[in-house]
N, C-alpha and C. Protein backbone atom coordinates (compact mmCIF):
# COMPACT_ATOMS: atom_id res chain seq x y z
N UNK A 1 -0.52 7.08 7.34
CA UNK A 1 0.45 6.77 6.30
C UNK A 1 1.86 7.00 6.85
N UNK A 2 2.61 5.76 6.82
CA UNK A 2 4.11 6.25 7.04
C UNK A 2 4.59 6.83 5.74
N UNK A 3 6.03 7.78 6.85
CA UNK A 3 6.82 8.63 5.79
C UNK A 3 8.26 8.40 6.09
N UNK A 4 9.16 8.76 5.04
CA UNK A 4 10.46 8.36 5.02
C UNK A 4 10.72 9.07 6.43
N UNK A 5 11.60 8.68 7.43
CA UNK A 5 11.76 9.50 8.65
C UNK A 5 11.54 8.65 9.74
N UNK A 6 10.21 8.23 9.91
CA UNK A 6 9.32 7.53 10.72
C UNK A 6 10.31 6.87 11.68
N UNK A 7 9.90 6.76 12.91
CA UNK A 7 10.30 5.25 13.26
C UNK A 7 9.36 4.73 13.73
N UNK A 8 9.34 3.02 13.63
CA UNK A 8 8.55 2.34 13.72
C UNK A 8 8.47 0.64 14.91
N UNK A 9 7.52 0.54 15.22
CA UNK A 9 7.97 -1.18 16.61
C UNK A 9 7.05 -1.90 15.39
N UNK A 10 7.63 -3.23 14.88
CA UNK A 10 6.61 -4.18 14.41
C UNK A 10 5.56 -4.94 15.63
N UNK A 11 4.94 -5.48 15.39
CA UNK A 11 3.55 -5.97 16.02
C UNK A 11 2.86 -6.97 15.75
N UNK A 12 2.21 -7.82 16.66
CA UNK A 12 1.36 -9.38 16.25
C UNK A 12 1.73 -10.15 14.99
N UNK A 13 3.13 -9.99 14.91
CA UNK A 13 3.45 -10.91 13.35
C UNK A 13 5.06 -11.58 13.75
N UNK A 14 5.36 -12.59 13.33
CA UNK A 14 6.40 -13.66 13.52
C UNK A 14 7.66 -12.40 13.56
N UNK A 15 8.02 -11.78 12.95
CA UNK A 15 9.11 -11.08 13.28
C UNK A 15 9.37 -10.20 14.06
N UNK A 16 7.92 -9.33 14.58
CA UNK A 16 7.93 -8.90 16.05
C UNK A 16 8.48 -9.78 17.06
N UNK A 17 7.92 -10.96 17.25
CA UNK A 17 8.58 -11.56 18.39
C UNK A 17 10.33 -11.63 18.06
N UNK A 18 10.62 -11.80 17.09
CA UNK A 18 12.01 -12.25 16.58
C UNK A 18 12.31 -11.08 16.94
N UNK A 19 11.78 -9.79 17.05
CA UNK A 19 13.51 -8.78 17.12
C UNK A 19 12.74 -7.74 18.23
N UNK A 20 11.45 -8.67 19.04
CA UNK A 20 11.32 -7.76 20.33
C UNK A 20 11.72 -6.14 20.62
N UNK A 21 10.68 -5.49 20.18
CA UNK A 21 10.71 -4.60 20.37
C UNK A 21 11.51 -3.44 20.07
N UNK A 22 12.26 -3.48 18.19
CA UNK A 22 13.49 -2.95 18.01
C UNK A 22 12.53 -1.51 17.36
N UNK A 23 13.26 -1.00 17.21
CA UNK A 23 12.54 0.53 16.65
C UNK A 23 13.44 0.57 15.63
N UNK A 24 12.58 0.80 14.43
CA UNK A 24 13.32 0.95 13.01
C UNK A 24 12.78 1.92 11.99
N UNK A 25 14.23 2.48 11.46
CA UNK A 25 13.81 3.74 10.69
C UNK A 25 12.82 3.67 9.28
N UNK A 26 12.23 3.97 8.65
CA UNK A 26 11.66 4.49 7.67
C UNK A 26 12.39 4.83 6.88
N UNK A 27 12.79 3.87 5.22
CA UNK A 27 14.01 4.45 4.54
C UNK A 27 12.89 4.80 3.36
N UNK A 28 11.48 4.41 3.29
CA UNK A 28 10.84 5.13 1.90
C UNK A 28 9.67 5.62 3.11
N UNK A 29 8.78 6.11 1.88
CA UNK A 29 7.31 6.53 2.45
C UNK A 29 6.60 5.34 1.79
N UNK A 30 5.58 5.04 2.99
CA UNK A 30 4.59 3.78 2.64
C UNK A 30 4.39 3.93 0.96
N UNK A 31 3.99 2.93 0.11
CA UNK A 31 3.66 2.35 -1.11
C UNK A 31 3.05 1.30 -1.46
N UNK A 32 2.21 1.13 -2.62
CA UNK A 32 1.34 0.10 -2.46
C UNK A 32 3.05 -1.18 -4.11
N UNK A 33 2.83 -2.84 -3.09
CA UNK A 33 3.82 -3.12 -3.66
C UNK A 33 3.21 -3.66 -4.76
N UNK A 34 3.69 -4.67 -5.41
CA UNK A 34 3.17 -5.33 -6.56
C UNK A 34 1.95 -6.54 -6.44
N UNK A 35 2.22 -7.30 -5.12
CA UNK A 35 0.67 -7.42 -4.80
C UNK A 35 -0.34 -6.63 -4.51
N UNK A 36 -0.46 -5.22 -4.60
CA UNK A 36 -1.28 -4.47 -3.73
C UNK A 36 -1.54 -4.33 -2.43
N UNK A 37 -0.21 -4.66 -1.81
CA UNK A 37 -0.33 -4.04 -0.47
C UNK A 37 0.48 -3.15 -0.30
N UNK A 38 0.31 -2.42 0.93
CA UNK A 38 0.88 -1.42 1.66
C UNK A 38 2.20 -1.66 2.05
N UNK A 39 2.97 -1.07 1.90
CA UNK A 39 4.71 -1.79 2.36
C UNK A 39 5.45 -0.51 3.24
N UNK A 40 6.47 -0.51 3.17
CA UNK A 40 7.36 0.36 3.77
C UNK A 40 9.19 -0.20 3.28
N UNK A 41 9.78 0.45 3.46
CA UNK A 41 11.49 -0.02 3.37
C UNK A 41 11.77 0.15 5.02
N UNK A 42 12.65 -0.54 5.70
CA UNK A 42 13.14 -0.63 7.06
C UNK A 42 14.75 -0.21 6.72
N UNK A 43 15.17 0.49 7.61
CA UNK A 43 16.67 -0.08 7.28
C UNK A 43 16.73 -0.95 7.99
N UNK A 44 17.94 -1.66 7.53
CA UNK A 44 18.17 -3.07 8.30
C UNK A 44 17.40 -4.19 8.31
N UNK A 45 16.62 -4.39 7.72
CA UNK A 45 15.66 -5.31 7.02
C UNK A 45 15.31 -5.53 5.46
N UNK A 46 15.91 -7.09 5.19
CA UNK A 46 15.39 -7.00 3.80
C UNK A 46 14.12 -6.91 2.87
N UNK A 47 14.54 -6.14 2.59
CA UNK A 47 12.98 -6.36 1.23
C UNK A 47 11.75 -5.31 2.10
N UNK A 48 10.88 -5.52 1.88
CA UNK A 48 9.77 -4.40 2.32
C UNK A 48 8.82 -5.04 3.42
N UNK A 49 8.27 -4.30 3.75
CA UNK A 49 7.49 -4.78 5.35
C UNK A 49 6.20 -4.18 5.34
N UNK A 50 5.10 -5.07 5.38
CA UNK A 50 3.53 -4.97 5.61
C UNK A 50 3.23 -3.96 6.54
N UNK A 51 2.44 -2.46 6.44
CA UNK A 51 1.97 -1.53 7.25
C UNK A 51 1.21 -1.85 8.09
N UNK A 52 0.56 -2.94 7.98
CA UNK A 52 -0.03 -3.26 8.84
C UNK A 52 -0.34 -4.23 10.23
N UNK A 53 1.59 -4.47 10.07
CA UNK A 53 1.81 -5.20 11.13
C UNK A 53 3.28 -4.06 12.21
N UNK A 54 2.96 -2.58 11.71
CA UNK A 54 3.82 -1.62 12.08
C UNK A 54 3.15 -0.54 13.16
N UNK A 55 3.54 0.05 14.26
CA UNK A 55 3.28 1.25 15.19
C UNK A 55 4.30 2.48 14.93
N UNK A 56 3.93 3.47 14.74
CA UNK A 56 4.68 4.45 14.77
C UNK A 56 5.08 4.88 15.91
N UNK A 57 6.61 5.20 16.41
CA UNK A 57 6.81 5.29 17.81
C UNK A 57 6.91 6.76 17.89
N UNK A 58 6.52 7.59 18.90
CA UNK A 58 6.25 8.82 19.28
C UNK A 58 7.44 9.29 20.28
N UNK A 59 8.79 9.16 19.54
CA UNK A 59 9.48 9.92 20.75
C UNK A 59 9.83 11.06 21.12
N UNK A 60 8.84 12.15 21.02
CA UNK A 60 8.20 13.21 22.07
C UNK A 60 7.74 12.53 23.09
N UNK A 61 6.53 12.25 22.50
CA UNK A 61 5.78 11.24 24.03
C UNK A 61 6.06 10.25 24.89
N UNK A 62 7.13 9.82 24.23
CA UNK A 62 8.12 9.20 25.14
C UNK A 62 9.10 9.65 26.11
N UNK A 63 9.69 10.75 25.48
CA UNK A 63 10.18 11.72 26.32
C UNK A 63 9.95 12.82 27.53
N UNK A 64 8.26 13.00 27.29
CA UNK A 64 7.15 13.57 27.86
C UNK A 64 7.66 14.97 27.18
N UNK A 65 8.17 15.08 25.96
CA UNK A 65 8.29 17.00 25.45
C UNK A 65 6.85 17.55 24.95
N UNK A 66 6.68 18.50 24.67
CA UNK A 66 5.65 19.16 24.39
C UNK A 66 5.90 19.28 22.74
N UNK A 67 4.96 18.96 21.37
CA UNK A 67 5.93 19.31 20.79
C UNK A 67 5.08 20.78 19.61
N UNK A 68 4.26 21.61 20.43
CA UNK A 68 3.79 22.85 20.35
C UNK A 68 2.85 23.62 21.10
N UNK A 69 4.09 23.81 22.20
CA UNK A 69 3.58 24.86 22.97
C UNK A 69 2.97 24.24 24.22
């Protein structure tokens, strides 16, 4: 489940290719929308975005930090 905070790379869907690889913040926590799907808020993107075309990016592990202990 994403949470407000998150950041996120979109994936296998038409607007991944369009904004290649941008990392974007998490302005709600995932919610189911009025069709019954899973959404999210982006900043910088209008309107809400399908969870299931989203990766959560790990930057600890990107960084190689430890992040307990």
């Amino acid at each position: 489940m994403f949470k407000k905070g998150d950041h996120v790379v979109m994936h296998t869907c038409g607007e991944a290719e369009h904004y290649d690889g941008r990392i974007w913040h998490c302005t709600s926590d995932e919610f189911t929308d009025r069709a019954g799907q899973q959404v999210v808020l982006l900043e910088g993107f209008s309107g809400c975005f399908l969870v299931k075309y989203l990766q959560r990016v790990n930057f600890q592990g990107m960084l190689g930090e430890r992040c307990c202990g």
